[in-house]
PDB file of N, CA and C in Angstrom:
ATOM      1  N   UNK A   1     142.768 119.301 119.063  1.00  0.00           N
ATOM      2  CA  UNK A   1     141.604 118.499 118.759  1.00  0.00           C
ATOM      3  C   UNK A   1     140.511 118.900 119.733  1.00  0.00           C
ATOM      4  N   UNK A   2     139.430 119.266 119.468  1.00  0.00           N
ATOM      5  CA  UNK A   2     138.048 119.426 119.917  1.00  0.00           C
ATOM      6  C   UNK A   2     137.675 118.369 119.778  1.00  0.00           C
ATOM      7  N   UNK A   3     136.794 117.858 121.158  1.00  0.00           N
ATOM      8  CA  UNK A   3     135.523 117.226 120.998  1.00  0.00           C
ATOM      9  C   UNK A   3     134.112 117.847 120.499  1.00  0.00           C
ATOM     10  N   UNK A   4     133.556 118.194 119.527  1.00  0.00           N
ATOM     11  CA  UNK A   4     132.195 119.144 119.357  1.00  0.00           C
ATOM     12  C   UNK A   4     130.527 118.491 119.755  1.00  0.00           C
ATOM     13  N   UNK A   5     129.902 119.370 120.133  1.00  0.00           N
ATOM     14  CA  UNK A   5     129.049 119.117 120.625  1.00  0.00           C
ATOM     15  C   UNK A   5     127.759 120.175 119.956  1.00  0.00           C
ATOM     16  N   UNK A   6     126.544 119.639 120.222  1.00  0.00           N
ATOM     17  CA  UNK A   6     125.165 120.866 119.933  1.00  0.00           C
ATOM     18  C   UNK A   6     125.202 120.304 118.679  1.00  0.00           C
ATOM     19  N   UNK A   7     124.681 120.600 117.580  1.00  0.00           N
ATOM     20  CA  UNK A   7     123.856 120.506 116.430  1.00  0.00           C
ATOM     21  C   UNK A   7     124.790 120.227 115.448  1.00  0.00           C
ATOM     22  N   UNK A   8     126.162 119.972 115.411  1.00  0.00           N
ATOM     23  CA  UNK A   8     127.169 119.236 114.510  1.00  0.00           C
ATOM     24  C   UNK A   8     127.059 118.148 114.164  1.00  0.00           C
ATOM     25  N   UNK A   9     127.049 117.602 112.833  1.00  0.00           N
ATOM     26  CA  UNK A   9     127.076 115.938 112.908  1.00  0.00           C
ATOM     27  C   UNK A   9     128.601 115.692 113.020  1.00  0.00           C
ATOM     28  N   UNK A  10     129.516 116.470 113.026  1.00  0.00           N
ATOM     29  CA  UNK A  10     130.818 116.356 113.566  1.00  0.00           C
ATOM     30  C   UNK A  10     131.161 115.279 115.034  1.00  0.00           C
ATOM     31  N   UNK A  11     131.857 114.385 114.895  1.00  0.00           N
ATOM     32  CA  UNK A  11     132.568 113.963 116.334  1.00  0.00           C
ATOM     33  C   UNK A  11     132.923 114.537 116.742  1.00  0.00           C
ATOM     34  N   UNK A  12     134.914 115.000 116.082  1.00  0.00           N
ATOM     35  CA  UNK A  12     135.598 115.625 116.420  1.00  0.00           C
ATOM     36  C   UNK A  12     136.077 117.129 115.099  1.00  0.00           C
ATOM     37  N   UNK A  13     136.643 117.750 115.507  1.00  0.00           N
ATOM     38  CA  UNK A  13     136.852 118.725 114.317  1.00  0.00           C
ATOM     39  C   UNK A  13     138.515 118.961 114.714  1.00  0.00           C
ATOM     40  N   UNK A  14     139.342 118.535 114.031  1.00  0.00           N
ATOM     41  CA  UNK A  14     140.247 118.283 114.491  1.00  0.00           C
ATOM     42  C   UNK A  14     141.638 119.330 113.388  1.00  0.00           C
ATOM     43  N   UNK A  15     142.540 120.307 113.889  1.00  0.00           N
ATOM     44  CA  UNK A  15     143.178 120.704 113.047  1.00  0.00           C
ATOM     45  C   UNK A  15     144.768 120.256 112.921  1.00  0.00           C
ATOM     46  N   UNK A  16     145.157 119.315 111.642  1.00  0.00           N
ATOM     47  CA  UNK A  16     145.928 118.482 111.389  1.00  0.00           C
ATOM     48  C   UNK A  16     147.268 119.040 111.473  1.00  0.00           C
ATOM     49  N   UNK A  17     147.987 118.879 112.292  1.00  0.00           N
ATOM     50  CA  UNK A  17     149.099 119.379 113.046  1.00  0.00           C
ATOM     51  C   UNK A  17     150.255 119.824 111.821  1.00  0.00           C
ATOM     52  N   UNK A  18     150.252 118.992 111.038  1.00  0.00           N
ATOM     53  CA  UNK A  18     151.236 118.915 109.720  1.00  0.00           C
ATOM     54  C   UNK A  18     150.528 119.505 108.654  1.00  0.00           C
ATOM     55  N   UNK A  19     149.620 119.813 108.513  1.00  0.00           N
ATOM     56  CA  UNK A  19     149.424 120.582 107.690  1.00  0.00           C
ATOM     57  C   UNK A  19     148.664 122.072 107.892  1.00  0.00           C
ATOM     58  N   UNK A  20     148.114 122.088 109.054  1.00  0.00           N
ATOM     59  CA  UNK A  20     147.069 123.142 109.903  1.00  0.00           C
ATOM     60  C   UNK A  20     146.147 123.562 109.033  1.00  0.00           C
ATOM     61  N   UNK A  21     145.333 122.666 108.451  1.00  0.00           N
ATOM     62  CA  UNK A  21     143.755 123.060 107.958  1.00  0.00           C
ATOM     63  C   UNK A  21     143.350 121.917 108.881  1.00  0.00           C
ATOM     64  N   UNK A  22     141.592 122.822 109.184  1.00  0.00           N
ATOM     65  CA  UNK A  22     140.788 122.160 110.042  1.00  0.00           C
ATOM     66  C   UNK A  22     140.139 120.818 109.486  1.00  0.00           C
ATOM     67  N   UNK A  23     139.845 119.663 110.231  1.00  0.00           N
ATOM     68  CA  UNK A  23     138.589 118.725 109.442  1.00  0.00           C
ATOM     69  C   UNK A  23     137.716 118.605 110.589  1.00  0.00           C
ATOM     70  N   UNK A  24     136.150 118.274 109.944  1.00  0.00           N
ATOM     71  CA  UNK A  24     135.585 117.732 110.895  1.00  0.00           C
ATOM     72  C   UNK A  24     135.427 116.372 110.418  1.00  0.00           C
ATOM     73  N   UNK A  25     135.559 115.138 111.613  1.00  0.00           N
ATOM     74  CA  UNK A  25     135.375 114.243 111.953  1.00  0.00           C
ATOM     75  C   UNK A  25     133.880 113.548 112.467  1.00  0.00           C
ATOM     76  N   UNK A  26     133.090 112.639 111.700  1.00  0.00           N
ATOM     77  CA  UNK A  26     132.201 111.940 112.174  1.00  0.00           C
ATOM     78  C   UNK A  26     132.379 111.241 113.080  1.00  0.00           C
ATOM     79  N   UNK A  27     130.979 111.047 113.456  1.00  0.00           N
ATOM     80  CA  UNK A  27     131.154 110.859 114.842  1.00  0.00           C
ATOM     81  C   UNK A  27     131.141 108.693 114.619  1.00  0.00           C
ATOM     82  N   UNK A  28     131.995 107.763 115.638  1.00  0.00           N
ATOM     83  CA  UNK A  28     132.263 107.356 114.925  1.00  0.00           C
ATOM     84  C   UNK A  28     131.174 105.789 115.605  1.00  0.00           C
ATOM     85  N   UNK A  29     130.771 105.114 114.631  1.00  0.00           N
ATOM     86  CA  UNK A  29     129.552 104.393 114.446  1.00  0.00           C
ATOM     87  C   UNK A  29     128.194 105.429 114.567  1.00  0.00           C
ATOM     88  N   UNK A  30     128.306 106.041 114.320  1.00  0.00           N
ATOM     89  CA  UNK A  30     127.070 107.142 113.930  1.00  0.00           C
ATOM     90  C   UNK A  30     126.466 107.655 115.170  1.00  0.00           C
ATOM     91  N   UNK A  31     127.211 107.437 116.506  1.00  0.00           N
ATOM     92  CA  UNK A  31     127.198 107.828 117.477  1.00  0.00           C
ATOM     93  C   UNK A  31     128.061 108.393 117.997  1.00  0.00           C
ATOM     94  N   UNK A  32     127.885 109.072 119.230  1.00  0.00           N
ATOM     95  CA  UNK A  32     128.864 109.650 120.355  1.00  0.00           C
ATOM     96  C   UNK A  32     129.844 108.285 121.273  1.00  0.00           C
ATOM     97  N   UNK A  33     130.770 108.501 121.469  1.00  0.00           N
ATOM     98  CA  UNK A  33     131.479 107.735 122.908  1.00  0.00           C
ATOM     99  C   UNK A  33     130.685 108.114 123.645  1.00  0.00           C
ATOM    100  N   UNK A  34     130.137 107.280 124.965  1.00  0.00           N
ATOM    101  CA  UNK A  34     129.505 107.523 126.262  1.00  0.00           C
ATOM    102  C   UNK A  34     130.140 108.653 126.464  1.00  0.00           C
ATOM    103  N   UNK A  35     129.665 108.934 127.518  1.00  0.00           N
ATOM    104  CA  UNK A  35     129.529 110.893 128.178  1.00  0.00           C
ATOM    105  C   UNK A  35     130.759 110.927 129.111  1.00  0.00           C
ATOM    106  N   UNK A  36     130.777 109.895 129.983  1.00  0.00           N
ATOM    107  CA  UNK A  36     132.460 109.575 130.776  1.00  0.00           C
ATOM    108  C   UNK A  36     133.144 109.350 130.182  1.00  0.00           C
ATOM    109  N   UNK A  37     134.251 109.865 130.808  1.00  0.00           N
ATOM    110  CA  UNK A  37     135.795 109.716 129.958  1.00  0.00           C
ATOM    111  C   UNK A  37     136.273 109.009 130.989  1.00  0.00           C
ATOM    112  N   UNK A  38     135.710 107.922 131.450  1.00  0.00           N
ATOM    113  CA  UNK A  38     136.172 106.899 131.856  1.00  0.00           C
ATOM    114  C   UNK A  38     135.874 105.902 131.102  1.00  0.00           C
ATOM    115  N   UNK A  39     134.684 105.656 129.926  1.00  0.00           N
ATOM    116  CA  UNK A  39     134.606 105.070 129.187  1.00  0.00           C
ATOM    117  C   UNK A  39     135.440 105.049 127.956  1.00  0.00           C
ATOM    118  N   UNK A  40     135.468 106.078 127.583  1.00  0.00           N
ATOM    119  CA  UNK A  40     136.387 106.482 126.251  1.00  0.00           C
ATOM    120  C   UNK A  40     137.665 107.154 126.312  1.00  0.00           C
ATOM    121  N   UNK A  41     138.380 107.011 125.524  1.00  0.00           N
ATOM    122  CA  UNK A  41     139.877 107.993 125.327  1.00  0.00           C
ATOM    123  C   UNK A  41     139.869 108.365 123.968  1.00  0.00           C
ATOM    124  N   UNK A  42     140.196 109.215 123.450  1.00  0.00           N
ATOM    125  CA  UNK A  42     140.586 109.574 121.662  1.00  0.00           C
ATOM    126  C   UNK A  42     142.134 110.349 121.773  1.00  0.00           C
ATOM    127  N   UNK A  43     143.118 109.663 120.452  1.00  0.00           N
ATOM    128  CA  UNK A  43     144.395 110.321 120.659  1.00  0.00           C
ATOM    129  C   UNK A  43     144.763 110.665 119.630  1.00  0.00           C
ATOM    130  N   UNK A  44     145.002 111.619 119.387  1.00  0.00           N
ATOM    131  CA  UNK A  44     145.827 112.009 117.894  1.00  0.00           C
ATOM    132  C   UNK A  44     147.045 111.275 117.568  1.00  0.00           C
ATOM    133  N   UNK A  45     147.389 111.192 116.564  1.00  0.00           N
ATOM    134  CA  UNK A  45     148.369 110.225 116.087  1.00  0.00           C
ATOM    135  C   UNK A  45     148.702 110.520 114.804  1.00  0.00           C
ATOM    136  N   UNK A  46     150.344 111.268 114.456  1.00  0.00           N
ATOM    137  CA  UNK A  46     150.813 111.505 113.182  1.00  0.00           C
ATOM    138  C   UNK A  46     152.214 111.814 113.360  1.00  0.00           C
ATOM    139  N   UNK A  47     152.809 111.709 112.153  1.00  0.00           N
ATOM    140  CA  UNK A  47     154.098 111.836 112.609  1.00  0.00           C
ATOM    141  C   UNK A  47     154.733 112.335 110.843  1.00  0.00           C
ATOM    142  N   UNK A  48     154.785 113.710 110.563  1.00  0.00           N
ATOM    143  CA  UNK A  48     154.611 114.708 109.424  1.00  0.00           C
ATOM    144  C   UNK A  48     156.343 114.242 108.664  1.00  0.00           C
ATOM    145  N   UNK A  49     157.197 113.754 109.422  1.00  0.00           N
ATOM    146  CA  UNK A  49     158.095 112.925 108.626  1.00  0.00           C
ATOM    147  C   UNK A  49     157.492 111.548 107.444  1.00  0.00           C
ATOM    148  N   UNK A  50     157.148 111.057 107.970  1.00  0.00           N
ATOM    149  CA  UNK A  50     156.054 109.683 107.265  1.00  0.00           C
ATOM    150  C   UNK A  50     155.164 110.462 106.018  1.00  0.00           C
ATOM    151  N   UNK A  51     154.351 111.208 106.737  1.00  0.00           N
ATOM    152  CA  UNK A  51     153.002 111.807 106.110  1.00  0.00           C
ATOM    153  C   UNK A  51     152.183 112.553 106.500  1.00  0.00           C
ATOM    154  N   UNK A  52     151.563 113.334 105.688  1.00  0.00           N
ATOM    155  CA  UNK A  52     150.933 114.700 105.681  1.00  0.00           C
ATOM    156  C   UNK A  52     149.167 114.585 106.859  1.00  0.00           C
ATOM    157  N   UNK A  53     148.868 112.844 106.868  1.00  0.00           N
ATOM    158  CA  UNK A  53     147.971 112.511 106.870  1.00  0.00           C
ATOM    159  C   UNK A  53     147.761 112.558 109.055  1.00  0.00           C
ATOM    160  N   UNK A  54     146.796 112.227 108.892  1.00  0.00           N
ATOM    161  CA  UNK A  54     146.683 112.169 110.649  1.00  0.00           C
ATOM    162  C   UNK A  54     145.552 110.890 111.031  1.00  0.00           C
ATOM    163  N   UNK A  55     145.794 110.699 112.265  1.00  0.00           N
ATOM    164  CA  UNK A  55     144.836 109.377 112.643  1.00  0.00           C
ATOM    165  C   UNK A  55     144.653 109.550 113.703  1.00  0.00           C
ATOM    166  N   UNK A  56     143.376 109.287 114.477  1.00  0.00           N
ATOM    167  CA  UNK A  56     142.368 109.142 115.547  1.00  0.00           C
ATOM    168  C   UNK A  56     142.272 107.881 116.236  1.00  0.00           C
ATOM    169  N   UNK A  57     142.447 107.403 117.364  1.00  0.00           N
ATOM    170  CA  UNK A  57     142.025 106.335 118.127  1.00  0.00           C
ATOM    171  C   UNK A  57     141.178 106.715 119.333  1.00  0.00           C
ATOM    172  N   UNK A  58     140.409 105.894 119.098  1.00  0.00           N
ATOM    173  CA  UNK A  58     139.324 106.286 120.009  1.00  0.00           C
ATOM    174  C   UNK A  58     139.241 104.571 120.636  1.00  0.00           C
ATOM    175  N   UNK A  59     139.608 104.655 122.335  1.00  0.00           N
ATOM    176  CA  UNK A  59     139.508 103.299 122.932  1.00  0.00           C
ATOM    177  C   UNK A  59     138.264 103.893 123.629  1.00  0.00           C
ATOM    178  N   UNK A  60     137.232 102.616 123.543  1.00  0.00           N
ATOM    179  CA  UNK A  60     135.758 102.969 123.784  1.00  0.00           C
ATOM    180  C   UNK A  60     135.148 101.574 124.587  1.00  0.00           C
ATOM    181  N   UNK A  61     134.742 101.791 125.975  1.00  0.00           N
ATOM    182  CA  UNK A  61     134.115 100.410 126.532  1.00  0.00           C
ATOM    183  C   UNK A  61     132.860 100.293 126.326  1.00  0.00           C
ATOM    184  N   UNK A  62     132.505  98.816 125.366  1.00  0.00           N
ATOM    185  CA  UNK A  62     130.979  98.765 125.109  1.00  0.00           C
ATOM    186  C   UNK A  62     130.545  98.147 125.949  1.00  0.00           C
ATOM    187  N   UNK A  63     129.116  97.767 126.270  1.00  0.00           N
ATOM    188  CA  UNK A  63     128.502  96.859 126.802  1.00  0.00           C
ATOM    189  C   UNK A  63     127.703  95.542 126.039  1.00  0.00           C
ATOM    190  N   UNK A  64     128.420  94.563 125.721  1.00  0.00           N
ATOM    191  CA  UNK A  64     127.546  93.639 124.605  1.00  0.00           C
ATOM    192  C   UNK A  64     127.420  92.435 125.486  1.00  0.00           C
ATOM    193  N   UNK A  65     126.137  91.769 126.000  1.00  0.00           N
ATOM    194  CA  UNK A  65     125.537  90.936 126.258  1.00  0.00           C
ATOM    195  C   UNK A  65     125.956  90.935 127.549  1.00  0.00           C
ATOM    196  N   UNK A  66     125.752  91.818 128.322  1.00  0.00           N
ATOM    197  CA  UNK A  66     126.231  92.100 129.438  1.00  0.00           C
ATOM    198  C   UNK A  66     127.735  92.086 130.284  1.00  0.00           C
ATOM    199  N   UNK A  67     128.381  91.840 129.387  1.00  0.00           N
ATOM    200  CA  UNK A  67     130.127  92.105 129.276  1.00  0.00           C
ATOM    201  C   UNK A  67     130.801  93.093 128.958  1.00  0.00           C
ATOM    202  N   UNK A  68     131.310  93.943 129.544  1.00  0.00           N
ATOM    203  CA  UNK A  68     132.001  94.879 129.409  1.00  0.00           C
ATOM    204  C   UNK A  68     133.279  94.212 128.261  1.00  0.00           C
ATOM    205  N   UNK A  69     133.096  95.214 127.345  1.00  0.00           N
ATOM    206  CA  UNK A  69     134.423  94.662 126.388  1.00  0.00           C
ATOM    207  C   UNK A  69     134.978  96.395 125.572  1.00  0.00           C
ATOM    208  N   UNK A  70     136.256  96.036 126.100  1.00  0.00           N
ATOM    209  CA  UNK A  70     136.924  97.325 125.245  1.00  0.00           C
ATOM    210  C   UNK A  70     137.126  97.477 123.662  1.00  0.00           C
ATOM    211  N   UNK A  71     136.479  98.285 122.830  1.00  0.00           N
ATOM    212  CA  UNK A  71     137.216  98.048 121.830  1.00  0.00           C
ATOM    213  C   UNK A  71     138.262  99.532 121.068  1.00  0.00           C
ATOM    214  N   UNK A  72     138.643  99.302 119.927  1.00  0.00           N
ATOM    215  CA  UNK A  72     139.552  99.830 119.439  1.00  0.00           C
ATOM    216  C   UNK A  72     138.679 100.553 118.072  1.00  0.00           C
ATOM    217  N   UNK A  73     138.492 101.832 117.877  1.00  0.00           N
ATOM    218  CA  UNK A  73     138.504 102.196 116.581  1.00  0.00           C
ATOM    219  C   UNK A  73     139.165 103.051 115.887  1.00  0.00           C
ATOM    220  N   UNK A  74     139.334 103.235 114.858  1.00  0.00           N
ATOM    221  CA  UNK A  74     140.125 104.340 113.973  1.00  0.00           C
ATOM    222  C   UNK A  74     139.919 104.934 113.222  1.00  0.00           C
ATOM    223  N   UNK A  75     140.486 106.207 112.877  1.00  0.00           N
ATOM    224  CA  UNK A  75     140.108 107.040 111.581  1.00  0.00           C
ATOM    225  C   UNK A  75     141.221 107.545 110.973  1.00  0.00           C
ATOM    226  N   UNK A  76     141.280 107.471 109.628  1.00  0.00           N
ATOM    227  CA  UNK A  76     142.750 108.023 109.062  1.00  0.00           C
ATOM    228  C   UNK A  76     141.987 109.237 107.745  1.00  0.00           C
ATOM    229  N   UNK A  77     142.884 109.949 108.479  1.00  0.00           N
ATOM    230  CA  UNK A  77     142.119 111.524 107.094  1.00  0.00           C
ATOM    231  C   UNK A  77     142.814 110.508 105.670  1.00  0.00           C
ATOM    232  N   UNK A  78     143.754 109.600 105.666  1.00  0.00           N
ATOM    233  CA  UNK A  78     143.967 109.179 104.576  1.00  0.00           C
ATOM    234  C   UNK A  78     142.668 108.925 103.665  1.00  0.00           C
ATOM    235  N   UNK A  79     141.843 107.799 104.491  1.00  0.00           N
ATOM    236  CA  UNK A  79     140.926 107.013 103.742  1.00  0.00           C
ATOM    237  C   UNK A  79     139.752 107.973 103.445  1.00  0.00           C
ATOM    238  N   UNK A  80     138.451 107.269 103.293  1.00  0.00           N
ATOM    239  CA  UNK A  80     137.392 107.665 103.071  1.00  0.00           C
ATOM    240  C   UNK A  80     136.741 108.661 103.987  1.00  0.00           C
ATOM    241  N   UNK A  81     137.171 108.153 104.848  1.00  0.00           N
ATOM    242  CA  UNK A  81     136.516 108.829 106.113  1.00  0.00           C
ATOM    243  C   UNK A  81     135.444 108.323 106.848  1.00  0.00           C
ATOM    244  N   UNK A  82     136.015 106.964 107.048  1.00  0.00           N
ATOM    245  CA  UNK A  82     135.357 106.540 107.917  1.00  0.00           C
ATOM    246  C   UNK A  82     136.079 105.391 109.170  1.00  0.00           C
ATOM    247  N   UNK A  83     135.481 105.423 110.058  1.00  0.00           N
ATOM    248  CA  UNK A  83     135.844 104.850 110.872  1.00  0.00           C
ATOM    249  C   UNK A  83     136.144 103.143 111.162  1.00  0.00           C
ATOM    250  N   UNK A  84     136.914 102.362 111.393  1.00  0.00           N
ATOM    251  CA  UNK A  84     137.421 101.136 111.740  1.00  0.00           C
ATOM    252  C   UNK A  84     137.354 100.385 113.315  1.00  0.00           C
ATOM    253  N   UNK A  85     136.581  99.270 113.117  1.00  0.00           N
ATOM    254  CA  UNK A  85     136.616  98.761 114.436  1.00  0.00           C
ATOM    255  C   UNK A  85     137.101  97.404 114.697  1.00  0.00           C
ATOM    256  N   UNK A  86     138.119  97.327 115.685  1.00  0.00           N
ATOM    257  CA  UNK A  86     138.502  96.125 116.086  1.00  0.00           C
ATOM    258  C   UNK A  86     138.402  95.743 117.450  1.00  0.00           C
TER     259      UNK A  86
END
């Protein structure tokens, strides 16, 4: 998994372990994770017994109303392609 950067609207471009074709990944709320990777983590996640498919977590610390709050989002090449936040 790459993080991509420069003139991509790509997040990540990520090549799916179980099947080895490339995807690129939006970036996810139509932005970047902050620039520290003390703010953010992203992990691949699949397991080619189950399914062909792969998934992204990206733990990301926002700042909302002056509270630091962690949240959780996701991406599954299953769906649409788009990202989930909890």
């Amino acid at each position: 998994m790459e993080e991509s950067s420069g003139k991509w609207d790509a997040g990540y471009v990520v090549c799916n372990p179980a099947t080895e074709q490339w995807t690129a990944v939006p970036c996810c709320d139509g932005r970047r994770p902050p620039a520290s990777t003390s703010d953010s983590h992203t992990y691949l996640a699949f397991d080619p017994d189950v399914s062909s498919h792969f998934h992204l977590l990206l733990f990301w610390e926002d700042e909302e109303h002056g509270e630091s709050l962690m949240t959780v989002h996701a991406y599954s090449s299953e769906t649409t392609g788009a990202w989930t936040r909890s």
